[in-house]
Protein backbone atom coordinates (compact mmCIF):
# COMPACT_ATOMS: atom_id res chain seq x y z
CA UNK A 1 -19.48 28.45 11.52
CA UNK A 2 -20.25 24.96 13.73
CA UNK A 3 -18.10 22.94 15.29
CA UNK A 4 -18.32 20.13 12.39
CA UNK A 5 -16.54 22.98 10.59
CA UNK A 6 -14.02 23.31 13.23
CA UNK A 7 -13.31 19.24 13.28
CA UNK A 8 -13.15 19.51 9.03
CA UNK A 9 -10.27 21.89 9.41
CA UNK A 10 -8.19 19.83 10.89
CA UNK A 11 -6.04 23.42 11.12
CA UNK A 12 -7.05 26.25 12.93
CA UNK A 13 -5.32 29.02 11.15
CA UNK A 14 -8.31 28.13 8.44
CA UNK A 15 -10.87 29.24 10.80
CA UNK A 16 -9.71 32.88 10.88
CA UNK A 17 -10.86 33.09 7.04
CA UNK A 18 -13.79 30.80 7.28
CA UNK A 19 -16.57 33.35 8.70
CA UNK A 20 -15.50 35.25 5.19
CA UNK A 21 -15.68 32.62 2.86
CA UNK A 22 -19.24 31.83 4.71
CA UNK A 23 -20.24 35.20 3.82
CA UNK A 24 -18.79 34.91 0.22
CA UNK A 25 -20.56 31.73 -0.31
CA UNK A 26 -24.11 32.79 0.88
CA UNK A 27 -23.96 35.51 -2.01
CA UNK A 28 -23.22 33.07 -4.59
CA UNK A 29 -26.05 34.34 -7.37
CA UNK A 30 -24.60 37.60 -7.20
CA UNK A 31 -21.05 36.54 -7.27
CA UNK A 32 -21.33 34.39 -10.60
CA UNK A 33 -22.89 37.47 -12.27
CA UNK A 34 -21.47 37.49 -15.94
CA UNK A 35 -20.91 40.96 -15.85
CA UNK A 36 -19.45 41.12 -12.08
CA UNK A 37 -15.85 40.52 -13.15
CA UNK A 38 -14.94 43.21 -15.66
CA UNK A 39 -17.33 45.71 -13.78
CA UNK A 40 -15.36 44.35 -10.26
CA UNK A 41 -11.84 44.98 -12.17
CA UNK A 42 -12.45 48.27 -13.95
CA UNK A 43 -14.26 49.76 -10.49
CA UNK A 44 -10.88 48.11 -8.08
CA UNK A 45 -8.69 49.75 -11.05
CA UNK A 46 -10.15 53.01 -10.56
CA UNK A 47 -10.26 53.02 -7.19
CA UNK A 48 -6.19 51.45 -5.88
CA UNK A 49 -5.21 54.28 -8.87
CA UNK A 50 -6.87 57.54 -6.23
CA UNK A 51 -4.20 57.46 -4.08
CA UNK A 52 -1.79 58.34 -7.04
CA UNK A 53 -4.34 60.59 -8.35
CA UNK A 54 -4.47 62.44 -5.20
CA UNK A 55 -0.09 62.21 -4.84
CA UNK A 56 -0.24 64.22 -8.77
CA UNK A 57 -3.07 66.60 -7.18
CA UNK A 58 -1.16 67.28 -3.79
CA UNK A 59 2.49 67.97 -5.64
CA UNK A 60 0.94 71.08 -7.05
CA UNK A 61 0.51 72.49 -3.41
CA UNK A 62 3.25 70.60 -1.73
CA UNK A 63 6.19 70.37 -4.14
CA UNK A 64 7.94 68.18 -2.42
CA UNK A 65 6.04 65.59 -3.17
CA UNK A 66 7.29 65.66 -6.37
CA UNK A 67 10.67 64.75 -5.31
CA UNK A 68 9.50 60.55 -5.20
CA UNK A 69 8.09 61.42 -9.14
CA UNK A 70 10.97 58.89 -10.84
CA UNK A 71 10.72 61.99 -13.73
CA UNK A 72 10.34 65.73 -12.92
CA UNK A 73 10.09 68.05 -15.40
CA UNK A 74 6.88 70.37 -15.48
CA UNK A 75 3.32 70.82 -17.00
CA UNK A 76 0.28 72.47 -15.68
CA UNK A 77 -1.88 70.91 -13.35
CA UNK A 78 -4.49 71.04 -15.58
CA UNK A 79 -2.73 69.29 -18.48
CA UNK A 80 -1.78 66.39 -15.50
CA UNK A 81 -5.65 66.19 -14.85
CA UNK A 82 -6.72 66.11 -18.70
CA UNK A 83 -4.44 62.67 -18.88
CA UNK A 84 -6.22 61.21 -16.29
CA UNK A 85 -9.43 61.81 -17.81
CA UNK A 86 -8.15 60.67 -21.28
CA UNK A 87 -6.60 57.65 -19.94
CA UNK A 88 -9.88 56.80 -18.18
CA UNK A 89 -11.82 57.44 -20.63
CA UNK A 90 -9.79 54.76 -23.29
CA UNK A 91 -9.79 52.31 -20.63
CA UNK A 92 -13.25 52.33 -20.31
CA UNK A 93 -14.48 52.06 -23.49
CA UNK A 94 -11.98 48.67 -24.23
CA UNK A 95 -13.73 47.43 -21.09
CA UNK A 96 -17.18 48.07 -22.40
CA UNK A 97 -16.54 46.72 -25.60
CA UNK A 98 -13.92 44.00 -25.23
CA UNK A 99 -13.48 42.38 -21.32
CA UNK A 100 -17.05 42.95 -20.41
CA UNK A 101 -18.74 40.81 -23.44
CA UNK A 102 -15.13 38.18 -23.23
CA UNK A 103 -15.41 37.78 -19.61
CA UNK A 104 -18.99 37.57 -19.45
CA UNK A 105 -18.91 34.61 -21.93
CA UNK A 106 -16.11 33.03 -19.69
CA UNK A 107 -18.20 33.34 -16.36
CA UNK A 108 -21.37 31.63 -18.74
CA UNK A 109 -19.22 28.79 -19.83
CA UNK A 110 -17.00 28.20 -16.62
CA UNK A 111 -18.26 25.90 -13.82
CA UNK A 112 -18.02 27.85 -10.31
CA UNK A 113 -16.44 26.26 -7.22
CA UNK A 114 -17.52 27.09 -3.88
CA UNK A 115 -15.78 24.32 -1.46
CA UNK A 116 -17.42 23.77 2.08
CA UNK A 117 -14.08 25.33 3.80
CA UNK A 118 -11.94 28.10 3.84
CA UNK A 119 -8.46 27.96 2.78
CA UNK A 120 -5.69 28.24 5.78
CA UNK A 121 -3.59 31.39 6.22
CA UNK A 122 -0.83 29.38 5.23
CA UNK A 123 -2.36 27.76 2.14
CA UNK A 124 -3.70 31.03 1.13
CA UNK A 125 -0.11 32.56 1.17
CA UNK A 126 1.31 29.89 -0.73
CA UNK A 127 -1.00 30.05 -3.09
CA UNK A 128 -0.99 33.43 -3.95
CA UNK A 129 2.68 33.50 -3.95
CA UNK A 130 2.39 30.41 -6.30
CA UNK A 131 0.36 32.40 -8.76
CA UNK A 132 2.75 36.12 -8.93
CA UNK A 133 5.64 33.44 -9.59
CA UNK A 134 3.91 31.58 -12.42
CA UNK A 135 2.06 35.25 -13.61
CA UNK A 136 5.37 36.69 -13.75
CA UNK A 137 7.14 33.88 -15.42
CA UNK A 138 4.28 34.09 -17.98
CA UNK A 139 4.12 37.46 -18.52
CA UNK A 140 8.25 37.61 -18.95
CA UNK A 141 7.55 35.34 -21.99
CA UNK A 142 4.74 37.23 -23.34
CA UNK A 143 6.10 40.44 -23.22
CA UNK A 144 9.19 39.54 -24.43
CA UNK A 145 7.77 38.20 -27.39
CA UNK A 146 5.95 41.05 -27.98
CA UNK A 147 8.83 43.09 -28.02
CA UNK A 148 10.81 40.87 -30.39
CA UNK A 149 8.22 40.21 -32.89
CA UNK A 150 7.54 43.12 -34.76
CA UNK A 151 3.83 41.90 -35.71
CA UNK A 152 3.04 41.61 -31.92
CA UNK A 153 4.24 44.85 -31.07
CA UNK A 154 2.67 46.53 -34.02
CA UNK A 155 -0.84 45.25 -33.58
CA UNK A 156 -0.88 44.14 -29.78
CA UNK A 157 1.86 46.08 -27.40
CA UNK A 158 2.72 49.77 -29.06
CA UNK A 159 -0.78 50.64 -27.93
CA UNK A 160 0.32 50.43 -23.83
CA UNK A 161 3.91 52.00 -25.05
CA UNK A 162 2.43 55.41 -26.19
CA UNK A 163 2.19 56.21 -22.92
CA UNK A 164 5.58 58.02 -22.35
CA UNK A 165 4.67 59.36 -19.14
CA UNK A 166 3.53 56.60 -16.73
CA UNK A 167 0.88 57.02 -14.41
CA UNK A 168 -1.12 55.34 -12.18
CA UNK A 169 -3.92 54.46 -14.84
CA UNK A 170 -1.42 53.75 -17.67
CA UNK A 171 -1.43 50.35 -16.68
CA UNK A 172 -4.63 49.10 -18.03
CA UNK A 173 -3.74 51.48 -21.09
CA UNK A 174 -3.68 48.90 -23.72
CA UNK A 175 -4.51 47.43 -26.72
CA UNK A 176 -7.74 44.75 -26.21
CA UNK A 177 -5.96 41.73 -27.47
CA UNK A 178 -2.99 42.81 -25.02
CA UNK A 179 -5.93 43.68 -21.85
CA UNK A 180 -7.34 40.36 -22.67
CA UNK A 181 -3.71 38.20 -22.77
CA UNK A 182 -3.23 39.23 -19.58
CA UNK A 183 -6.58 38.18 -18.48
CA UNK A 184 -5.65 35.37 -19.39
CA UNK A 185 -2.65 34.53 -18.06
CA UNK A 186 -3.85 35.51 -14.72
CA UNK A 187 -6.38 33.12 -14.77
CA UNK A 188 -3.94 30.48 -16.59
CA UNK A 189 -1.54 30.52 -13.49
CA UNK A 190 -4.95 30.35 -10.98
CA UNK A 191 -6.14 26.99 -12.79
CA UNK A 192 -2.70 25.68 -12.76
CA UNK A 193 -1.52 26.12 -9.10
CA UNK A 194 -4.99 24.52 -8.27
CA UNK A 195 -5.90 27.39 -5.74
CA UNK A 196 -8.69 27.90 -4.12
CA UNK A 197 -11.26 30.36 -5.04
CA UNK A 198 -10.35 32.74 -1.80
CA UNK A 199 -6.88 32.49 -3.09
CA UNK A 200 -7.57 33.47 -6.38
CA UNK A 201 -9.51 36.78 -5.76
CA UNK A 202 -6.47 37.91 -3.81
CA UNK A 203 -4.58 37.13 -6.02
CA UNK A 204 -6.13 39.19 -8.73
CA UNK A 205 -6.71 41.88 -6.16
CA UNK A 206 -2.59 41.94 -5.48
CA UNK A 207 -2.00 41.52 -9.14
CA UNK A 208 -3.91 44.78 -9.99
CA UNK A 209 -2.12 47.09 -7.22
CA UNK A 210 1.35 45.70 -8.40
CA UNK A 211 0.64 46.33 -11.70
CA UNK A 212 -0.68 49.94 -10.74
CA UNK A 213 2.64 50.72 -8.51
CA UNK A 214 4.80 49.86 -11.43
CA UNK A 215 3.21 52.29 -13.41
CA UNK A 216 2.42 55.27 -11.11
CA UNK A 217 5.26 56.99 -11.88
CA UNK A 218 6.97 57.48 -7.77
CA UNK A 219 9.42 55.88 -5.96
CA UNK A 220 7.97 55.87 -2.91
CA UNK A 221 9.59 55.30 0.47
CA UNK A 222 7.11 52.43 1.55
CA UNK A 223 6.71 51.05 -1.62
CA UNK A 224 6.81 47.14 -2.20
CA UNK A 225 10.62 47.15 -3.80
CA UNK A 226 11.67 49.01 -1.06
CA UNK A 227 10.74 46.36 1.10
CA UNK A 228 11.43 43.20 -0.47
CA UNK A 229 14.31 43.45 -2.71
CA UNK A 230 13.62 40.93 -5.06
CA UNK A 231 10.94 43.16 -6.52
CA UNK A 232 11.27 45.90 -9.14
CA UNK A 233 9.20 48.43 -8.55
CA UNK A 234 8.53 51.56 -10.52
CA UNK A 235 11.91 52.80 -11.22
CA UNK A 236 12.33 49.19 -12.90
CA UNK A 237 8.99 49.43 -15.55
CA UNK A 238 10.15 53.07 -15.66
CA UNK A 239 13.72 51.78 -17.13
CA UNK A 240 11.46 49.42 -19.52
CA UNK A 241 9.34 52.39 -20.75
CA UNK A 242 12.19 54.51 -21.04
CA UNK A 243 14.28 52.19 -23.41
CA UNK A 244 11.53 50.08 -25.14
CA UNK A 245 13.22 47.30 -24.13
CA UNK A 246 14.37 45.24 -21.09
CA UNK A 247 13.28 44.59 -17.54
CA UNK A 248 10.30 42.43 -19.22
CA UNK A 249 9.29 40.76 -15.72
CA UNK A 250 6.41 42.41 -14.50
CA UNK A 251 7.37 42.24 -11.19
CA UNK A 252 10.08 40.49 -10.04
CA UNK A 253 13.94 40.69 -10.88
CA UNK A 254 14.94 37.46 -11.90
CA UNK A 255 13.86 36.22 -14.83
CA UNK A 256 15.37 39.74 -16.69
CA UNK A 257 18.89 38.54 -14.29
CA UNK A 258 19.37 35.28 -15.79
CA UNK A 259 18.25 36.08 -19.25
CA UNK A 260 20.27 38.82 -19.64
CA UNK A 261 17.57 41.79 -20.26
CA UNK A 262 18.13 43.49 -16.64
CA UNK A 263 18.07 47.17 -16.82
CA UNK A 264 19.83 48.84 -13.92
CA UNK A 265 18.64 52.47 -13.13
CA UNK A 266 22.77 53.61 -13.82
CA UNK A 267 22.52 51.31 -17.11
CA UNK A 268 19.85 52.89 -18.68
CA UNK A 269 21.09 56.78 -17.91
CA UNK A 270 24.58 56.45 -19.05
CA UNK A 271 24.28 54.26 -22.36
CA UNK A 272 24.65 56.28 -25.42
CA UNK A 273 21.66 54.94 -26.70
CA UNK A 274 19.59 55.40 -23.57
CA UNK A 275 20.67 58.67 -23.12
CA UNK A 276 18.83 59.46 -26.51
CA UNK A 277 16.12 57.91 -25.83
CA UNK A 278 15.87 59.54 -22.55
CA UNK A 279 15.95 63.25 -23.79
CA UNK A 280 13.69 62.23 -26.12
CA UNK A 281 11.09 61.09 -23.82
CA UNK A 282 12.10 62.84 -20.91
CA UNK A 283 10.82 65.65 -22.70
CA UNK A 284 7.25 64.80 -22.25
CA UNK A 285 7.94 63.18 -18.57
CA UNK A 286 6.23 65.83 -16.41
CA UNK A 287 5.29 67.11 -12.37
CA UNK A 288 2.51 68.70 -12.25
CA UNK A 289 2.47 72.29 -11.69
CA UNK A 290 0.39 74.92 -10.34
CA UNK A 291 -1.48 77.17 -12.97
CA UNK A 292 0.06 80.93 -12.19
CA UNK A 293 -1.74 83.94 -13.84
């Protein structure tokens, strides 16, 4: 970084990220790989899900861990480690034959940007904020839809709603044509705000970990609806999984508020019909548990 970079700014905030986006720019070849993006997103997946994985592992020790689990009835450990391993192992193979080939013939086609500069702290913040907004507006139409077309649901969402019991890895668990709509409408709400290409990666990066902590299953003192409100969280999806319907904003609140499909934690326990539902699958909801011979 020189100092005609420093006069381009204009705003020094910018220069905190520009050493970074210097680096990220010298490895250019290697960052418009074709097969860099799925292999970037199934390896990131895999790796903001351990934590989780090592939350089921520790509440077979430490059982009060399992008090955050949003559902606690019991299985063996085992069992809890088999699912993991399933789970990974479906995810993988829709990767390998579906996002890798799709997103390597997007990278082929697409032109790359690498401006001179750095986005600004600020710019990068608004941006990224820009993008969950727009994502999440997107994604409240998509999955509604889903949900109220039975075609949709039959051949693109019931895959993701097998999963009874949500976990960490659950939420990549999907159909292709449902893995691949939500690639993209990720990169749909990147091209519209305009953002820069800093922006965008964390905003992808964020996407994945929000998407992970709705599904993994705890209520977690420092989780991200603990500390801004106007998220959901995981006891939010959990009320969506639960009932098969409502609370279709991935993340935020307010699009399920003013349409009317808000599903309150109290709601969805004391309806009549959600209280079926949730013996049903409350049944199959499980802590993990210690094998005892």
């Amino acid at each position: 970084m020189n100092c005609s970079t420093f006069q381009k700014h204009g705003n020094p905030d910018g220069l905190l990220l520009q050493a970074l986006w210097d680096d990220l720019r010298a490895q250019r070849e290697f960052l418009t790989s074709p097969f860099l993006p799925a292999c970037f997103a199934f390896l990131i997946h895999l790796l903001l899900c351990a934590p989780f994985l090592a939350f089921e592992t520790l509440g077979c020790f430490w059982p009060r861990m399992n008090l955050y689990r949003i559902s606690r009835t019991t299985e063996p450990s085992l069992l809890c480690l088999q699912r993991w391993v399933d789970c990974c192992w479906r995810i993988f193979l829709k990767y390998l034959t579906t996002v890798l080939p799709a997103t390597a013939l997007y990278q082929s086609v697409r032109i790359p940007r690498f401006p001179e500069l750095a986005p600004s702290c600020s710019l990068l913040i608004g941006e990224v904020i820009a993008c969950l907004l727009l994502f999440d507006a997107l994604f409240f139409i998509w999955h509604y839809s889903m949900h109220r077309v039975p075609w949709l649901y039959q051949r693109v969402h019931q895959t993701h709603h097998q999963n009874r019991i949500t976990f960490a890895l659950t939420a990549q668990d999907a159909s292709p044509a449902e893995l691949l709509s939500l690639q993209m409408l990720a990169l749909s709400s990147a091209w519209v705000v305009g953002c820069h290409p800093l922006s965008e990666a964390l905003f992808h990066l964020l996407n994945t970990w929000l998407a992970i902590e709705d599904h993994c299953g705890y209520d977690l003192p420092w989780a991200i609806h603990r500390l801004l409100p106007c998220f959901g969280g995981p006891p939010f999806h959990q009320a969506h999984h639960h009932i098969y319907s409502g609370n279709y904003a991935p993340y935020f609140r307010h699009w399920d508020w003013l349409c009317g499909t808000y599903l309150g934690v109290r709601k969805e326990a004391g309806s009549k019909h959600g209280a079926r539902r949730r013996k049903k699958i409350l049944g199959s909801d499980c802590v993990c548990v210690g094998l005892h011979v």
